[in-house]
C-alpha atoms as a PDB file:
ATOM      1  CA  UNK A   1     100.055  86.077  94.122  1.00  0.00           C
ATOM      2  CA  UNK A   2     100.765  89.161  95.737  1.00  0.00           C
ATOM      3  CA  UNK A   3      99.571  90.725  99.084  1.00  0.00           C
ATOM      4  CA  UNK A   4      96.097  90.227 100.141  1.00  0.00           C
ATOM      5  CA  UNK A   5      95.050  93.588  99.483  1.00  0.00           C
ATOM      6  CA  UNK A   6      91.592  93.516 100.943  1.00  0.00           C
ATOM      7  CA  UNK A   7      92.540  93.213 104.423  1.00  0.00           C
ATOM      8  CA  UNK A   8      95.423  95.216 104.235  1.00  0.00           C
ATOM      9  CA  UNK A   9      93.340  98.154 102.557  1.00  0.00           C
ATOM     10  CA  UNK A  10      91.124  97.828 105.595  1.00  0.00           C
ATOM     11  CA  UNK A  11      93.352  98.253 108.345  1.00  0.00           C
ATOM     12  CA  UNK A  12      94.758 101.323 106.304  1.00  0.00           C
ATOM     13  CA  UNK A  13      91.756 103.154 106.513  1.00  0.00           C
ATOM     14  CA  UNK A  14      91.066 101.618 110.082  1.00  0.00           C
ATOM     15  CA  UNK A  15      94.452 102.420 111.713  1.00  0.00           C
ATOM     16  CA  UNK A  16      95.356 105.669 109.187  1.00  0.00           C
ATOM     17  CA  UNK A  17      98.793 103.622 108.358  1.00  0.00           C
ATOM     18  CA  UNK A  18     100.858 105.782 106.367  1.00  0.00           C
ATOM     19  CA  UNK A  19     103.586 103.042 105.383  1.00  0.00           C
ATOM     20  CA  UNK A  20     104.041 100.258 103.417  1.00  0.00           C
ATOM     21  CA  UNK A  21     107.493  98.255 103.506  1.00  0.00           C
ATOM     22  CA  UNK A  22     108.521  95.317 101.296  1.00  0.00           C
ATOM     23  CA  UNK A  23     111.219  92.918 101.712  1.00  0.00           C
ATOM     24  CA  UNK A  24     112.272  91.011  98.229  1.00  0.00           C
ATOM     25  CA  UNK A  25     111.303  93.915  95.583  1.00  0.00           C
ATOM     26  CA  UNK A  26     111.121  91.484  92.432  1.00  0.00           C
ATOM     27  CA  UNK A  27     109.751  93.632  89.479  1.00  0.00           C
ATOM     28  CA  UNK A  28     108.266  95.884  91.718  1.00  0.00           C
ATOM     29  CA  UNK A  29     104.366  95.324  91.131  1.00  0.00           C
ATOM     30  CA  UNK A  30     103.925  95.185  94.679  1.00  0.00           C
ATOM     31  CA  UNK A  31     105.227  98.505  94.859  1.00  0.00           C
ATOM     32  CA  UNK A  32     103.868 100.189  92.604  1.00  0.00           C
ATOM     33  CA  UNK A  33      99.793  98.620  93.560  1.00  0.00           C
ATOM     34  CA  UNK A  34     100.996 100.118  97.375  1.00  0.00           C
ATOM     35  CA  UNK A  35     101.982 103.273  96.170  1.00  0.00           C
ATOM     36  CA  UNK A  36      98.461 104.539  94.941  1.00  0.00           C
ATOM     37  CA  UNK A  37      97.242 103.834  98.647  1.00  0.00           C
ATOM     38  CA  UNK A  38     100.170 104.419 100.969  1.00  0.00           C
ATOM     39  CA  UNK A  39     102.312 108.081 101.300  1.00  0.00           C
ATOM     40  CA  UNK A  40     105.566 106.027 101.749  1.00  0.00           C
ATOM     41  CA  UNK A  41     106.436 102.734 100.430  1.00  0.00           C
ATOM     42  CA  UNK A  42     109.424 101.440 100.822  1.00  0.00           C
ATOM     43  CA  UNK A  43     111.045  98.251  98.979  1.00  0.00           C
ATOM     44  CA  UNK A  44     114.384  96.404  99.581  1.00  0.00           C
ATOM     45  CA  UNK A  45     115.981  94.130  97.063  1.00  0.00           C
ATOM     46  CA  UNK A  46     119.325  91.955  97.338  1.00  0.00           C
ATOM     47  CA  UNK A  47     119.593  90.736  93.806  1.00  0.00           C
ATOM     48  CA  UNK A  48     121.787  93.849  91.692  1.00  0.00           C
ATOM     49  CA  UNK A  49     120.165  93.018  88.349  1.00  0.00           C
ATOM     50  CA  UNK A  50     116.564  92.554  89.348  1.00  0.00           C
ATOM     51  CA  UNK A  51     116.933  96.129  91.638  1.00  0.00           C
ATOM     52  CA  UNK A  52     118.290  97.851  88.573  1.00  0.00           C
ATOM     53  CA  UNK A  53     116.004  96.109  85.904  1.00  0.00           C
ATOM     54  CA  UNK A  54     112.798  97.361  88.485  1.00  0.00           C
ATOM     55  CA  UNK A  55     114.639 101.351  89.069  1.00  0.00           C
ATOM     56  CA  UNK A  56     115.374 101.797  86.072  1.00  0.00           C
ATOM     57  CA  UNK A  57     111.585 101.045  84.814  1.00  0.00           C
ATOM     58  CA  UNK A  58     109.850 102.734  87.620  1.00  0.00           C
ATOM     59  CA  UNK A  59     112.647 105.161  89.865  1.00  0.00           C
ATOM     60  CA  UNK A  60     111.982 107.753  87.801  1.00  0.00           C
ATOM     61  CA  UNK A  61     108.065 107.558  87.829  1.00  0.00           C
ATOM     62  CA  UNK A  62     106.919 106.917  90.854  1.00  0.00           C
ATOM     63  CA  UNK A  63     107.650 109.885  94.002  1.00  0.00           C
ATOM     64  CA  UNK A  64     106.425 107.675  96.574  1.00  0.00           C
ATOM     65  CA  UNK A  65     108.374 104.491  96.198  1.00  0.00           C
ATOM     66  CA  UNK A  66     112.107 104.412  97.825  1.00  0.00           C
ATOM     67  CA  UNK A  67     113.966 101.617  96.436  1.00  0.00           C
ATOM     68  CA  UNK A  68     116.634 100.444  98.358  1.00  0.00           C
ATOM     69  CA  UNK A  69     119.539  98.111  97.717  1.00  0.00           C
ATOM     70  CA  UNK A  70     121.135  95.668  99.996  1.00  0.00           C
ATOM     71  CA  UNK A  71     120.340  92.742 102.559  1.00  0.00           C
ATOM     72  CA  UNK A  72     116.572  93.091 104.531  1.00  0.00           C
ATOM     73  CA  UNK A  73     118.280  91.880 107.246  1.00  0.00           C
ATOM     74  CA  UNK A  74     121.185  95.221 107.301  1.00  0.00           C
ATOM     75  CA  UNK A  75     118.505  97.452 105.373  1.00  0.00           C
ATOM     76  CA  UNK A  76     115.843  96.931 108.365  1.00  0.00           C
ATOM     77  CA  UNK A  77     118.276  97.907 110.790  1.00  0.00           C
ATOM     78  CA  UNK A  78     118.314 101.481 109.093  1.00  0.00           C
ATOM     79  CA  UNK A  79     114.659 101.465 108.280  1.00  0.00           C
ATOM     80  CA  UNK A  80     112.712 100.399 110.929  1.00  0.00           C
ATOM     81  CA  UNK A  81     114.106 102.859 113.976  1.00  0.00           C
ATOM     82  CA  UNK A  82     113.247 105.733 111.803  1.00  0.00           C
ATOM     83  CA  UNK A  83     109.158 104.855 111.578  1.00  0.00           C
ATOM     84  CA  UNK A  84     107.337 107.140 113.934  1.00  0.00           C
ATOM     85  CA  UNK A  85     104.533 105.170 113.575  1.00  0.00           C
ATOM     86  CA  UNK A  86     103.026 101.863 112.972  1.00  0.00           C
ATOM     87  CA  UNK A  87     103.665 100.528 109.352  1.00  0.00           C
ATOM     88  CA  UNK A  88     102.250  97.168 106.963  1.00  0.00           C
ATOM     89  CA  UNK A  89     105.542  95.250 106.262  1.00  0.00           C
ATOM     90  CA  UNK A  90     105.247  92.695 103.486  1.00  0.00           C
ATOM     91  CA  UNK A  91     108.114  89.733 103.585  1.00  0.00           C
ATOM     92  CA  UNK A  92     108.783  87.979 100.836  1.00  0.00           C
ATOM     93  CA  UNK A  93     112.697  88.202 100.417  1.00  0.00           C
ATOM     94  CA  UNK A  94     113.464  84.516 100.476  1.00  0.00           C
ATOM     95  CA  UNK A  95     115.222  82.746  97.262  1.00  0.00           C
ATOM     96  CA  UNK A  96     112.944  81.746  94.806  1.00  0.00           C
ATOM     97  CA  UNK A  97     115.439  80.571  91.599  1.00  0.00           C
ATOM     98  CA  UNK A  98     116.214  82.762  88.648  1.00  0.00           C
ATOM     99  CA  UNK A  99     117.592  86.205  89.538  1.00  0.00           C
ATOM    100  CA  UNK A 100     116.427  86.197  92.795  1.00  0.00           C
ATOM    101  CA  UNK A 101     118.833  86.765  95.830  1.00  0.00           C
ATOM    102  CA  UNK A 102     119.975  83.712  98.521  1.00  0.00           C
ATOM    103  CA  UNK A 103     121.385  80.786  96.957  1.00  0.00           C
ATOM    104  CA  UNK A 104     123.247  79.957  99.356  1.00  0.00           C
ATOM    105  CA  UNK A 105     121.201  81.938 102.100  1.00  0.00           C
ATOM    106  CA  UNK A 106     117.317  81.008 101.088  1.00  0.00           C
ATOM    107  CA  UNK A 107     115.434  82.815 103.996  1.00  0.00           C
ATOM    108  CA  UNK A 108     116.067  85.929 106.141  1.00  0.00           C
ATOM    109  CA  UNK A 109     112.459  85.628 107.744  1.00  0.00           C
ATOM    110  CA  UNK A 110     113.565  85.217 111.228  1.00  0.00           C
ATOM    111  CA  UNK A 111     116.502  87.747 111.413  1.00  0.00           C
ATOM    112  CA  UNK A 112     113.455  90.134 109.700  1.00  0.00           C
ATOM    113  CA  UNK A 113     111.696  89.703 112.023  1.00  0.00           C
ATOM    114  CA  UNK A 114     114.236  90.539 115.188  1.00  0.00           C
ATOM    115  CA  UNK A 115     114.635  93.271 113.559  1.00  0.00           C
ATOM    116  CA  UNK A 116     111.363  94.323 113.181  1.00  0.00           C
ATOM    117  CA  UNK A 117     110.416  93.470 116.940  1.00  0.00           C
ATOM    118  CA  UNK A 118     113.151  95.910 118.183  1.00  0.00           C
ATOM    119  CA  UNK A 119     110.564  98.733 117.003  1.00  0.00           C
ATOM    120  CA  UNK A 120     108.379 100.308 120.102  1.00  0.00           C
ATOM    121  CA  UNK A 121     105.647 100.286 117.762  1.00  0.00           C
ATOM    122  CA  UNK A 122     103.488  96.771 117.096  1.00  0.00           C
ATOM    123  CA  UNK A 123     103.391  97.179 113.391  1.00  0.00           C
ATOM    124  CA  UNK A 124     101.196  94.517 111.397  1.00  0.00           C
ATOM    125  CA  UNK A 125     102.978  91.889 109.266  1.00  0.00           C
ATOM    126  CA  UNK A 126     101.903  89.966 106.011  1.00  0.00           C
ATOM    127  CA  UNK A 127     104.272  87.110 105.783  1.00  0.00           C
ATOM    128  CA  UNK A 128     104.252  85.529 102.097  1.00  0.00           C
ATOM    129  CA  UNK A 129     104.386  81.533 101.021  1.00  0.00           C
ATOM    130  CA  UNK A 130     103.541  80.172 104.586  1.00  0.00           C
ATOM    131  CA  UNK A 131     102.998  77.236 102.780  1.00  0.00           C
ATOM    132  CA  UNK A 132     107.086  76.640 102.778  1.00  0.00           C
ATOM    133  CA  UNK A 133     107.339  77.234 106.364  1.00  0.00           C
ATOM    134  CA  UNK A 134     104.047  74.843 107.397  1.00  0.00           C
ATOM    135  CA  UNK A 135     106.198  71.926 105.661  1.00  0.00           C
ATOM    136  CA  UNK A 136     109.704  71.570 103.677  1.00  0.00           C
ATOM    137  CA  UNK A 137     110.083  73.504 100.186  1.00  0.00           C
ATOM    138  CA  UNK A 138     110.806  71.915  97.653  1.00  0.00           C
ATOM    139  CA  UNK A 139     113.896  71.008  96.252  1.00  0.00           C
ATOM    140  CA  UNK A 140     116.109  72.558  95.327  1.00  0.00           C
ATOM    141  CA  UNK A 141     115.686  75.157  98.531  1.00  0.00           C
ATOM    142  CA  UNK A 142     117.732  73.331 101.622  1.00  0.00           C
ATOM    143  CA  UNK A 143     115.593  72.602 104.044  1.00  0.00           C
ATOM    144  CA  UNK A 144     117.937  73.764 106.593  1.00  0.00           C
ATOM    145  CA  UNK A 145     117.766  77.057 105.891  1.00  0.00           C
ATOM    146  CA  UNK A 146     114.362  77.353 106.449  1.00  0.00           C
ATOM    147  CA  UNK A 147     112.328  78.144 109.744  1.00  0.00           C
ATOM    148  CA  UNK A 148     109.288  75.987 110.217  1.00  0.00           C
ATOM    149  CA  UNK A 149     105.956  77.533 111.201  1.00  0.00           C
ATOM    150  CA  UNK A 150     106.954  76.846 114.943  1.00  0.00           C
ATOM    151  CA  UNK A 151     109.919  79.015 114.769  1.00  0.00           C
ATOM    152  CA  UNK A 152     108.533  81.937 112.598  1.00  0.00           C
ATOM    153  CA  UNK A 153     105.740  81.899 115.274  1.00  0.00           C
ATOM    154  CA  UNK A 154     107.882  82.037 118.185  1.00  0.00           C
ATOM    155  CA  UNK A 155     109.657  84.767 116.456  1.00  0.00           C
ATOM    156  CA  UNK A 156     106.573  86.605 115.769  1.00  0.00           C
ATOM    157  CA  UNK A 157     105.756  86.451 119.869  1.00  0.00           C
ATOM    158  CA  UNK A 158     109.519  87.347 120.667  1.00  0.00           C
ATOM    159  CA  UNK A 159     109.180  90.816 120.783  1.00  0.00           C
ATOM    160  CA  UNK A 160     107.277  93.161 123.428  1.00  0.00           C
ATOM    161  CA  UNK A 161     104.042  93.371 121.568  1.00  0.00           C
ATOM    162  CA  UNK A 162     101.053  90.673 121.361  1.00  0.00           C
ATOM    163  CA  UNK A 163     100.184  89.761 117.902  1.00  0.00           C
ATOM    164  CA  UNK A 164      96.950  87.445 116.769  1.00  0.00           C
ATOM    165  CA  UNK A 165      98.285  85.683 114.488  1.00  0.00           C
ATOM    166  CA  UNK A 166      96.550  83.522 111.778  1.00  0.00           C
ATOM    167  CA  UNK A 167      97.538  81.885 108.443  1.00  0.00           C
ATOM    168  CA  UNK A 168      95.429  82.700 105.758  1.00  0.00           C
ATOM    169  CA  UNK A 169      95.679  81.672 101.606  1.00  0.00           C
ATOM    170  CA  UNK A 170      99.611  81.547 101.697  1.00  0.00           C
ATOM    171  CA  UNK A 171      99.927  84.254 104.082  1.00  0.00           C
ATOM    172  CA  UNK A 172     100.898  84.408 107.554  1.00  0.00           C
ATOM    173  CA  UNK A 173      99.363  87.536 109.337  1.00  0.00           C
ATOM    174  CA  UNK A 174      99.923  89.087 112.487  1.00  0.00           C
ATOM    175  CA  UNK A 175      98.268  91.976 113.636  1.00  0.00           C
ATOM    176  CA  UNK A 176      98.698  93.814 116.754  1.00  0.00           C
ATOM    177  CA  UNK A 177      96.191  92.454 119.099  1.00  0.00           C
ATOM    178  CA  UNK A 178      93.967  95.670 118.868  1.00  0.00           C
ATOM    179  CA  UNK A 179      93.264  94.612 115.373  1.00  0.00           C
ATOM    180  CA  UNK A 180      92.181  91.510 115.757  1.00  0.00           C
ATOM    181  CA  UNK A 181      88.883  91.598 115.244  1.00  0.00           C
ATOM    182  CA  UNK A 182      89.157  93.183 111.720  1.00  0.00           C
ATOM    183  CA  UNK A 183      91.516  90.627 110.700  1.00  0.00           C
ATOM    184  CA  UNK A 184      89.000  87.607 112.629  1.00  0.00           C
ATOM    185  CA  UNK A 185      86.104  88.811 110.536  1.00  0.00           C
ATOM    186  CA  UNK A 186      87.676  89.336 107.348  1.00  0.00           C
ATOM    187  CA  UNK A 187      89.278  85.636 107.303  1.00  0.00           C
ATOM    188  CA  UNK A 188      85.605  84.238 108.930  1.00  0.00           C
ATOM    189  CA  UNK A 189      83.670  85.839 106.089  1.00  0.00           C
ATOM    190  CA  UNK A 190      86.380  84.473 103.126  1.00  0.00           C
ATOM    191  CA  UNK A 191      85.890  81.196 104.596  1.00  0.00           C
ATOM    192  CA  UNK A 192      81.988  81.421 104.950  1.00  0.00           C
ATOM    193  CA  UNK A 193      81.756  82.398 101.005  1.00  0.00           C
ATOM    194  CA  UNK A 194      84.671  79.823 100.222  1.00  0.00           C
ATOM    195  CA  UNK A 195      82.610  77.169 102.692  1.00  0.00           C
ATOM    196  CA  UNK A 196      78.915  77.969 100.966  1.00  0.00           C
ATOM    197  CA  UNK A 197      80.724  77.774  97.182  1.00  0.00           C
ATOM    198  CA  UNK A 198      81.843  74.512  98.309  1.00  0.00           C
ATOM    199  CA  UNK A 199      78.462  73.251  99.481  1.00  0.00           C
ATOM    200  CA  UNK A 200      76.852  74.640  95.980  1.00  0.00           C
ATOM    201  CA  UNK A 201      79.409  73.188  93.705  1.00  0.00           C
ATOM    202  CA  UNK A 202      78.811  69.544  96.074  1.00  0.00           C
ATOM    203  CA  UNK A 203      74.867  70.250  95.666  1.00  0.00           C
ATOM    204  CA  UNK A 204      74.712  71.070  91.654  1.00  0.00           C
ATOM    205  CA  UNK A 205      77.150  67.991  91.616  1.00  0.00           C
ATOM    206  CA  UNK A 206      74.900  65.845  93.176  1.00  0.00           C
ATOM    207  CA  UNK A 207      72.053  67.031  90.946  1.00  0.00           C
ATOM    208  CA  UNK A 208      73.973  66.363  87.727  1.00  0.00           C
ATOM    209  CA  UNK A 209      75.061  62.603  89.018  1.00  0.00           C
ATOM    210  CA  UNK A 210      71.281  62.033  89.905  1.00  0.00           C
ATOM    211  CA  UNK A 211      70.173  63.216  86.391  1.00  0.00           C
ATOM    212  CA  UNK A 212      72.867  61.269  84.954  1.00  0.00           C
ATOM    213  CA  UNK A 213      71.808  58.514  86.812  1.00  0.00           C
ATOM    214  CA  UNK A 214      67.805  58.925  85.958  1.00  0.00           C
ATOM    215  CA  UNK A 215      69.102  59.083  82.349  1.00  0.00           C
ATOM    216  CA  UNK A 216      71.121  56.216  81.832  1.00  0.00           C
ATOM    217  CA  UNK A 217      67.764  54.379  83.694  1.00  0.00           C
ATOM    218  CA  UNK A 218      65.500  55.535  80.684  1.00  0.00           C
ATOM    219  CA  UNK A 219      68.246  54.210  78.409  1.00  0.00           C
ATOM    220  CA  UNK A 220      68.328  50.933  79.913  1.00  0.00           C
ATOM    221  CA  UNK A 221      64.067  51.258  80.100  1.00  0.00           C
ATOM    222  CA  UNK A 222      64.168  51.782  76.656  1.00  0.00           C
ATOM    223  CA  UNK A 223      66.899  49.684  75.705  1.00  0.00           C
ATOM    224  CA  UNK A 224      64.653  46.867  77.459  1.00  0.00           C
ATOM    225  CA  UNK A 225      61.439  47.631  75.932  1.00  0.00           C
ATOM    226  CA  UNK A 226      62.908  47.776  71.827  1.00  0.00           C
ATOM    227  CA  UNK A 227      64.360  44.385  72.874  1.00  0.00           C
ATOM    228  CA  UNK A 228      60.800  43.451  74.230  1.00  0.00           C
ATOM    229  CA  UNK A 229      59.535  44.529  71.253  1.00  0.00           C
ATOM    230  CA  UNK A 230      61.747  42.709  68.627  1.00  0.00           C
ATOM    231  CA  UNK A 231      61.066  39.365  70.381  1.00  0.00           C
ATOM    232  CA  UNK A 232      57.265  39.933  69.999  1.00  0.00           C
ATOM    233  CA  UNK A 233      57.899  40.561  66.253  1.00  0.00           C
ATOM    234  CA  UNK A 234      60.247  37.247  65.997  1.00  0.00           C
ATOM    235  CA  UNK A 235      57.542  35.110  67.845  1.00  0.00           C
ATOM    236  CA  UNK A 236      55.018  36.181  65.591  1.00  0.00           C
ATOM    237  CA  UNK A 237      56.949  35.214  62.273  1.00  0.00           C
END
């Protein structure tokens, strides 16, 4: 699905963030949608053949975008001491079959994160699939070498910054506390529209199964009366 650009548009233009950095590059349309609204986006990818498939189709065409090759866990090591100021990060490196990277090593989430919280700057994170941390994946991921939602949360709070931290449509967010009300009303207002479309679509349902129900009555009204009707004829033969 991609990263939930709405909110992460807004605390752009709230917090003038500059950077955008991606863990798990894929075919790069995450990228390429953050480079026409960041300066600097940066994208790391661990599978060879997906990384050269996605330079060779945009390296050349794109300024802003620095694709980089290797492990997040190595890359973010490099990266993240050399931000001078608050960045997004979007993480969403794990294995997910095909080309992608990890067979054998499914999810660098955690060690990502360490990394990440070494920074002196509380930077705000957009964590992708929460849905395979908030129970097992599916097979054939091992669910050993996954964190549950427990331990990516702990990891989240391991660091010297306080994060509010919410999970929202696939996505774990955390936001440095000062954001927090941005990210509060944004979620509250998704889930007020999502809450009111679900009252309307239980409404109109309603409606139709009362209608339905007032016109199978007239069916069985009518029904009743032609049979009425017949037996007058018959009684009058």
């Amino acid at each position: 699905m991609g990263p939930p650009s709405e909110p992460i548009l807004q605390l752009k233009e709230r917090y003038k963030l500059k950077d955008f950095i991606e863990t798990g590059t894929f075919h790069g349309s995450t990228a390429v949608w953050a480079a026409s609204h960041f300066d600097n986006v940066i994208t790391i990818e661990f599978s060879k053949e997906i990384y050269d498939q996605t330079v060779a189709k945009y390296g050349n065409k794109i300024q802003n975008i620095n694709f980089l090759f290797g492990d997040s866990r190595s890359v973010l090591k490099t990266v993240v001491p050399k931000l001078t100021h608050p960045a997004i990060f979007w993480l969403d490196s794990h294995w997910s079959g095909g080309q992608t990277y990890g067979k054998n090593d499914e999810c660098s989430l955690i060690e990502e994160l360490r990394m990440i919280n070494l920074s002196k700057y509380a930077h705000f994170l957009f964590i992708d699939d929460a849905r395979l941390f908030m129970s097992p994946p599916p097979m054939p991921h091992l669910i050993e070498q996954w964190p549950s939602i427990d331990e990516v949360i702990d990891a989240l709070k391991s660091g010297n910054h306080e994060f509010y931290i919410v999970l929202f449509e696939d996505v774990v967010i955390a936001v440095p506390e000062y954001a927090k009300e941005l990210v509060a009303n944004y979620c509250q207002d998704i889930n007020t529209k999502a809450w009111e479309e679900y009252g309307k679509r239980l409404n109109e349902s309603a409606i139709k199964q009362g209608c339905r129900l007032i016109v199978q009555g007239m069916k069985l009204v009518g029904y009743d009366l032609i049979v009425k009707a017949r037996r007058r004829i018959h009684l009058k033969k």
